[in-house]
Protein backbone atom coordinates (compact mmCIF):
# COMPACT_ATOMS: atom_id res chain seq x y z
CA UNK A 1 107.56 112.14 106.70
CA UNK A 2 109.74 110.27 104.42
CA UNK A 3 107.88 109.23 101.01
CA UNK A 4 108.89 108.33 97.48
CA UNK A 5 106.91 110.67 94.94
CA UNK A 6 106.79 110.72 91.26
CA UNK A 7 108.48 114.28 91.11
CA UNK A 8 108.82 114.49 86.95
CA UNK A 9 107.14 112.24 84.24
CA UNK A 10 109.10 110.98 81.36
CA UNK A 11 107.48 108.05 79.11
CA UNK A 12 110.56 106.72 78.14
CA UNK A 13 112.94 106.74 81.41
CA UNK A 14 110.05 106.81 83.92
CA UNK A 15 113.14 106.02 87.00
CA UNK A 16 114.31 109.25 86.07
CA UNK A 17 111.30 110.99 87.60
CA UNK A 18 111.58 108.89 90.93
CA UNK A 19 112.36 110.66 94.03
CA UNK A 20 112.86 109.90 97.66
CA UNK A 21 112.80 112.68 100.59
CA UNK A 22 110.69 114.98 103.19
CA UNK A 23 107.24 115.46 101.86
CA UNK A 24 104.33 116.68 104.66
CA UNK A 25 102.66 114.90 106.79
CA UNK A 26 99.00 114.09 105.91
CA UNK A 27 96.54 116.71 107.07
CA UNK A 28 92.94 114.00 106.35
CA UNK A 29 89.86 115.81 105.37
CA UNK A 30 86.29 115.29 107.71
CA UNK A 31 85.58 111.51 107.47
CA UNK A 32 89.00 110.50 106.84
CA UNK A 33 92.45 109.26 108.76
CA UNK A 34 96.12 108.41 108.72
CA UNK A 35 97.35 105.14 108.99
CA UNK A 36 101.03 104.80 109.90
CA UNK A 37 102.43 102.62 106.86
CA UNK A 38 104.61 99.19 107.84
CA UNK A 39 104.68 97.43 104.85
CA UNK A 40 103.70 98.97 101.32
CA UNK A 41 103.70 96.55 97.79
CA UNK A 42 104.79 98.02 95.01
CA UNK A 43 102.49 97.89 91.43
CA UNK A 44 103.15 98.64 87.68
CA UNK A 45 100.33 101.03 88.28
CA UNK A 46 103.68 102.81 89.92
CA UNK A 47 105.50 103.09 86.93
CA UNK A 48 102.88 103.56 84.80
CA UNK A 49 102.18 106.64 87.02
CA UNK A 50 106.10 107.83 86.62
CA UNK A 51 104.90 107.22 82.63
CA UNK A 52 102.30 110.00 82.88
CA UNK A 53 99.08 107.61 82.84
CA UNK A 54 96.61 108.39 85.30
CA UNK A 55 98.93 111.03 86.86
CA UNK A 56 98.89 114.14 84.75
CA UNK A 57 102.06 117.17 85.63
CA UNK A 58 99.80 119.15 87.28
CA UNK A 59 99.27 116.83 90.31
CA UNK A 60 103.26 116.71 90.77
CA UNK A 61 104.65 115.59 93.36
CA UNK A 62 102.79 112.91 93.76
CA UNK A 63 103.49 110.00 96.24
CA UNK A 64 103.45 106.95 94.85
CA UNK A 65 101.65 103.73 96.17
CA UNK A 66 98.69 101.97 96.18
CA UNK A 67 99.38 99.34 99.01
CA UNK A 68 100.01 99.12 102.47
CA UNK A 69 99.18 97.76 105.82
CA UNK A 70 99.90 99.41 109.02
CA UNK A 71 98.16 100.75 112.34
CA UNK A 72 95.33 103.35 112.63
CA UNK A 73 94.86 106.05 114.84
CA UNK A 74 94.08 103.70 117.43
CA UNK A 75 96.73 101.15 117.00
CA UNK A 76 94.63 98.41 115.35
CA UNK A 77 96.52 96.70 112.46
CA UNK A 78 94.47 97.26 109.18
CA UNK A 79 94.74 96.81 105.30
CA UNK A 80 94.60 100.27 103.09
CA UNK A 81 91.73 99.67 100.10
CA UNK A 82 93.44 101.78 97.60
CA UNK A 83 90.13 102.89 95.49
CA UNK A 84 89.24 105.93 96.64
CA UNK A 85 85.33 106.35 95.64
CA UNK A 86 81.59 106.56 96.57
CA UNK A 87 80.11 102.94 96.30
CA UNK A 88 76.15 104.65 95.90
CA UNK A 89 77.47 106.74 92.97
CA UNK A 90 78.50 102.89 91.76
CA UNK A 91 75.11 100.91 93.04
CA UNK A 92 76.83 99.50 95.70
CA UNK A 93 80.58 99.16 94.45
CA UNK A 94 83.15 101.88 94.31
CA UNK A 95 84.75 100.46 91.44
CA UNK A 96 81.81 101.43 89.48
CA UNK A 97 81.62 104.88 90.61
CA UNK A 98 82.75 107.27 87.39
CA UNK A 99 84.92 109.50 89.50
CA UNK A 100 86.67 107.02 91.08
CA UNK A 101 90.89 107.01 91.88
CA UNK A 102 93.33 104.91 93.61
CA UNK A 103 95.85 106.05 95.96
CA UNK A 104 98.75 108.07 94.07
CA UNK A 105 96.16 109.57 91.35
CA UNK A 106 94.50 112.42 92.86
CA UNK A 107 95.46 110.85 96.98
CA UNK A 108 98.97 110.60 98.12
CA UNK A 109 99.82 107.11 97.88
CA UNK A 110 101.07 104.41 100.25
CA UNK A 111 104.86 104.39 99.81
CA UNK A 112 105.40 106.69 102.35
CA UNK A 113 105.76 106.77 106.50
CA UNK A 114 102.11 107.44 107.12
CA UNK A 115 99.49 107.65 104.24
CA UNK A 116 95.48 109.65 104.49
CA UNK A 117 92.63 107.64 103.59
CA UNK A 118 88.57 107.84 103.96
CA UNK A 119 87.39 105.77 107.22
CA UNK A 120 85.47 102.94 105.17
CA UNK A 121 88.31 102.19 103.46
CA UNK A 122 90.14 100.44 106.36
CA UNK A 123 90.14 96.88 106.68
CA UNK A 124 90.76 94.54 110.14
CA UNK A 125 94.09 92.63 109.05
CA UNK A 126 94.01 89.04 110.13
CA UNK A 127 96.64 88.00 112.67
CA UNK A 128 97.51 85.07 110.49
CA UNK A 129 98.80 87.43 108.19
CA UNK A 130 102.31 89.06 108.11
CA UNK A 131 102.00 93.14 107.75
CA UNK A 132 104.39 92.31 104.20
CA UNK A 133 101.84 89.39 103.15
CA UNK A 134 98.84 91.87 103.94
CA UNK A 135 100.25 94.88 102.17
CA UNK A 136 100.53 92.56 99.24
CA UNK A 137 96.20 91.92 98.40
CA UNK A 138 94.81 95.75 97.63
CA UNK A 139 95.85 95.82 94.28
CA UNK A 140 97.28 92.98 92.80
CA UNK A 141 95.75 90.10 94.80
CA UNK A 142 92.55 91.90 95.35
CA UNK A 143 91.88 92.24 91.11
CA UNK A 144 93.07 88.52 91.11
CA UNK A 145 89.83 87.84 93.55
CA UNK A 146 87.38 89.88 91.70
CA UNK A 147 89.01 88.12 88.36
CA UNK A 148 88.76 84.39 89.52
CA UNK A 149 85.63 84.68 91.95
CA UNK A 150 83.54 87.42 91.19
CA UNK A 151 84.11 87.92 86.95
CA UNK A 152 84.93 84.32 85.75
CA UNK A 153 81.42 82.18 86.44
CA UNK A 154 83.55 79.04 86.72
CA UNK A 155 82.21 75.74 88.72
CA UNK A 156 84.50 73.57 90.47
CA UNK A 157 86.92 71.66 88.32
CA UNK A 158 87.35 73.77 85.51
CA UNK A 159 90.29 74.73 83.42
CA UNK A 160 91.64 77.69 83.27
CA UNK A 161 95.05 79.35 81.68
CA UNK A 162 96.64 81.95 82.88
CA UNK A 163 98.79 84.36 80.51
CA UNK A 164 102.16 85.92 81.62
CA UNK A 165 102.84 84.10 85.15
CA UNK A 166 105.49 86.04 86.81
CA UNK A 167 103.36 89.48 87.79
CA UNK A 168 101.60 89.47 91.14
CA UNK A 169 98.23 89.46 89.29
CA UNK A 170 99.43 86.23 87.57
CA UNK A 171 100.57 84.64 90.67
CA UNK A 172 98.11 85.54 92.62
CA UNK A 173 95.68 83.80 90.25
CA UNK A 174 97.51 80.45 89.60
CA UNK A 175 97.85 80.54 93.42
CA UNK A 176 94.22 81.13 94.28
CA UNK A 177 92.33 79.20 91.33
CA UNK A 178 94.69 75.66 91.97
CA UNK A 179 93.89 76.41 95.90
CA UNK A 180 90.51 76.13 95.07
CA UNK A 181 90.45 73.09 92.46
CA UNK A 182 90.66 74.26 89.14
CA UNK A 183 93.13 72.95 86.66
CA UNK A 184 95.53 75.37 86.00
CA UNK A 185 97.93 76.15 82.94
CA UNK A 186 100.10 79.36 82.95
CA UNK A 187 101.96 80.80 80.21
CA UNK A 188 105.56 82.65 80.37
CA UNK A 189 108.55 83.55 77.74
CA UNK A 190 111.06 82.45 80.13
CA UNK A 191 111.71 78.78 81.87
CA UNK A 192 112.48 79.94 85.22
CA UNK A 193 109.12 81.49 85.48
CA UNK A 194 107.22 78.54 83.83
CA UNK A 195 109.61 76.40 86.87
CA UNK A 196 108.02 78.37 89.27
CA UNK A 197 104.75 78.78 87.77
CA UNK A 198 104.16 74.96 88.92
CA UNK A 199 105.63 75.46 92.50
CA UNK A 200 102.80 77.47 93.04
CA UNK A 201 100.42 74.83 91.70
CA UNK A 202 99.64 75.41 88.62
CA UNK A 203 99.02 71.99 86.20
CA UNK A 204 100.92 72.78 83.79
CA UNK A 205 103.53 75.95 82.06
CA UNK A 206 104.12 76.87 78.60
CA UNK A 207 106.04 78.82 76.34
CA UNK A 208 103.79 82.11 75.85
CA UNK A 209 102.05 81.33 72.48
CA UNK A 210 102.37 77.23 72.67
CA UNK A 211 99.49 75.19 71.66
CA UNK A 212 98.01 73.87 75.12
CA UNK A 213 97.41 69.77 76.02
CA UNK A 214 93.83 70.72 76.23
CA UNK A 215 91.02 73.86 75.25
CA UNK A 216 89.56 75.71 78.76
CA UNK A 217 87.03 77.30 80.20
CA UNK A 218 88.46 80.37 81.21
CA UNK A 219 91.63 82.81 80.06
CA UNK A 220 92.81 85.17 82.27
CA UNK A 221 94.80 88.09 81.13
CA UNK A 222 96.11 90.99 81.62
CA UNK A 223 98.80 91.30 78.93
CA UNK A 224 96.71 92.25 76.15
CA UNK A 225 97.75 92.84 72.06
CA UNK A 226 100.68 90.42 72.60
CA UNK A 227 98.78 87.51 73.81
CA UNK A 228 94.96 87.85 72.93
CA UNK A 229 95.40 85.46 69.99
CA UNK A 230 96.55 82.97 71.97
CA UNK A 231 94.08 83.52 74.77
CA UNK A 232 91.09 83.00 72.11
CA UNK A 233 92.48 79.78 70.26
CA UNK A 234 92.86 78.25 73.72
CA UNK A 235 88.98 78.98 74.55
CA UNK A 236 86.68 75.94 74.24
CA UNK A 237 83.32 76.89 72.86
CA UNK A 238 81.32 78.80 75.08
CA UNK A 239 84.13 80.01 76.46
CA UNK A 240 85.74 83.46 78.21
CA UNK A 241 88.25 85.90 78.55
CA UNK A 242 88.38 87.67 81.81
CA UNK A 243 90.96 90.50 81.22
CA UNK A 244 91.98 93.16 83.78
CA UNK A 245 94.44 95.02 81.67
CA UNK A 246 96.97 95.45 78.72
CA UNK A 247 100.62 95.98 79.22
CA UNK A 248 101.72 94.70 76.01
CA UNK A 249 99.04 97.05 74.36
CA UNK A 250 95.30 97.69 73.74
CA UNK A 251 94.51 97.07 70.47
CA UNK A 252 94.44 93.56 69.59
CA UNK A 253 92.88 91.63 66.36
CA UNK A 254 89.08 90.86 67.54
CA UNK A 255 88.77 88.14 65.47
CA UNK A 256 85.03 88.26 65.86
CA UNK A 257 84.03 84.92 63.22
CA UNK A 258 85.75 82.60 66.07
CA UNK A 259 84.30 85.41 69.11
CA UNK A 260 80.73 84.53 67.44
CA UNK A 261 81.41 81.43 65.76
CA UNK A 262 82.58 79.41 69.08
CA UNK A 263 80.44 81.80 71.31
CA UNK A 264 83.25 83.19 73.28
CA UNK A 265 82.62 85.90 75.83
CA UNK A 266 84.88 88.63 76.76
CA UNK A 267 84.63 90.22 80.63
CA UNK A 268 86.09 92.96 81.93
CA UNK A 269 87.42 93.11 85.76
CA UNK A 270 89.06 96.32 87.70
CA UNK A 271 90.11 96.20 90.96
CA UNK A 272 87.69 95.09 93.87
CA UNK A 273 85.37 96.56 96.36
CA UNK A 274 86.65 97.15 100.22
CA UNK A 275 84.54 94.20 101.12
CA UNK A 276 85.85 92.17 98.64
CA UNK A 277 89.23 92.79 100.40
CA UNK A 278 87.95 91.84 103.67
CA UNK A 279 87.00 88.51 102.35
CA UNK A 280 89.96 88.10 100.65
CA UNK A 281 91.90 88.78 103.32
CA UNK A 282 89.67 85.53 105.28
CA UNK A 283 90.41 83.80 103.18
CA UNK A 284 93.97 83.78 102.94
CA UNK A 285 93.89 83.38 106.62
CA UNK A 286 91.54 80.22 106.89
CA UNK A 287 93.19 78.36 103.56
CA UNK A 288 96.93 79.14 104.52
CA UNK A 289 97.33 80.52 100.70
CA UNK A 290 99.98 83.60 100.82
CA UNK A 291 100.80 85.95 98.85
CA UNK A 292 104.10 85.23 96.45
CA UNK A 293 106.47 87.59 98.01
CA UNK A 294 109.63 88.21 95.31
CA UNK A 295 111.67 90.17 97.43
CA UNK A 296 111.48 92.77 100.61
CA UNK A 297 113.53 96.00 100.55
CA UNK A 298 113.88 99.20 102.94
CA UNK A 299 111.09 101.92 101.36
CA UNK A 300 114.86 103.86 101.24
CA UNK A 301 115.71 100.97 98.90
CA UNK A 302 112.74 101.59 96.63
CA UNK A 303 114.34 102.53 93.19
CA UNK A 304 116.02 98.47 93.39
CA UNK A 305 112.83 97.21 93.48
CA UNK A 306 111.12 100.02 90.73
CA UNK A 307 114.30 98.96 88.62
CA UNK A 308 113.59 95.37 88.83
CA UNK A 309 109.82 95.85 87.89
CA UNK A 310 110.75 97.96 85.08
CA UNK A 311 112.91 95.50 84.18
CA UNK A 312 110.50 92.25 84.47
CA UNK A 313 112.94 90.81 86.99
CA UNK A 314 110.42 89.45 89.43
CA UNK A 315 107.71 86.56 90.25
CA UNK A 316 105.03 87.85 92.72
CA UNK A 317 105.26 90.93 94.62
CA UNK A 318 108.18 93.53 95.91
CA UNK A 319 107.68 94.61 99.07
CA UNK A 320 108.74 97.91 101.25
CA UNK A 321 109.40 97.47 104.70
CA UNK A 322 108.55 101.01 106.97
């Protein structure tokens, strides 16, 4: 089958490890089956795994890929749920089991022909859906869900700011959390972003950093070191941060007198459960809400859209077409 693998890891030039060719078809273990891919998203867990994180040499090649959509053995259309784990070891929830992966880490990932994956982890895609929109809510949309739904405790009306609009995390988010009623802010370096920001319904967009109109509820983000001061001034007391990762780096100033001062909370949020994805995907189909689609290429195309990514050229999610 034809597949694009991380063949060689270098921190600094991860494109340089990118390959696309041949690799064997799956051969699924007892309990599990191949899905033939039609649409797979792309994720910076992709180049962080071309970076060496999660993916050490010895598991080389690797194919890449978290998401997809396709047909199962029996031709039913279906959404991949890229965490690979046992949800009793995690009291219910896969994310919580210790030895959990996603696709690509110890698995063969998505961004390939056809791609192996445990039985429970197939979900029915909604007709309403597009196989590109559907390969877009594993990752990405699906830790947006968790984030806004599951992780945040808001009530209706509240106020929320999102840092670093442009990813699909960030998109998905402003999307899902104006969809739903809450007053939405959204943060971005550059204008075009901010523009778009708004088109997807967002209240208002401002320069990363910029004091906001007003203090909120809830901060969501996923950029980390470079933005955490920011995401704690903008807290009203009793307030949160719900943060599902840290691009910009993990080590940020706690500044714990205004943490315990003003009673702020910090929550952690990774990924989602399968049947959080199966609600997800409901409701995307009963609201009309989509996923923010930046571009679609050929999976032969794939190092324009890793290039782009790498690059921060994008708002929402890059798309292979199978």
């Amino acid at each position: 089958m034809f597949a694009i693998t991380a063949a060689r890891i270098d921190k600094n030039d991860p494109l340089s490890g990118l390959e696309a060719g041949e690799r064997p078809d799956p051969a699924p273990p007892e309990g599990w089956t191949t899905v033939r891919v039609k649409a797979a998203a792309l994720n910076h867990h992709d180049l962080w795994s071309l970076r060496g994180v999660g993916l050490p040499e010895e598991r080389l090649p690797m194919v890449l890929g978290c998401d997809a959509a396709g047909l199962d053995e029996e031709g039913n259309e279906v959404i991949v749920h890229a965490v690979i784990g046992d949800p009793d070891a995690g009291g219910g929830d896969e994310t919580r089991d210790p030895r959990r992966s996603l696709l690509s880490e110890v698995h063969p990932g998505t961004l390939a022909q056809q791609v192996a994956v445990p039985r429970r982890n197939l979900v029915p895609k909604p007709a309403e859906l597009s196989f590109e929109e559907a390969a877009c809510l594993p990752t990405a949309w699906l830790t947006a869900y968790r984030m806004l739904f599951a992780r945040a405790g808001l009530e209706p009306g509240s106020t929320v700011l999102v840092q670093g609009a442009g990813g699909g995390v960030s998109s998905a988010l402003i999307r899902m959390a104006a969809a739903v009623g809450h007053r939405v802010y959204a943060t971005s370096r550059d204008e075009g972003k901010r523009d778009r920001a708004l088109q997807l319904g967002a209240y208002g967009a401002v320069a990363s950093g910029e004091r906001l109109p007003e203090k909120v509820d809830v901060v969501f983000d996923s950029v980390g070191e470079a933005t955490w001061g920011h995401s704690l001034r903008s807290l009203r007391p009793g307030g949160r941060i719900v943060t599902c990762g840290a691009t910009s780096g993990d080590a940020p100033k706690a500044e714990l007198n205004r943490m315990f001062f003003l009673q702020l909370s910090v929550v952690g949020s990774t990924m989602g459960s399968r049947d959080e994805l199966r609600r997800l995907a409901e409701f995307c189909a009963r609201t009309g809400v989509r996923p923010e689609i930046d571009r679609t290429l050929p999976l032969d195309d794939a190092r324009e859209g890793f290039a782009a990514m790498d690059r921060g050229e994008l708002f929402g999610k890059i798309v292979f077409q199978v």
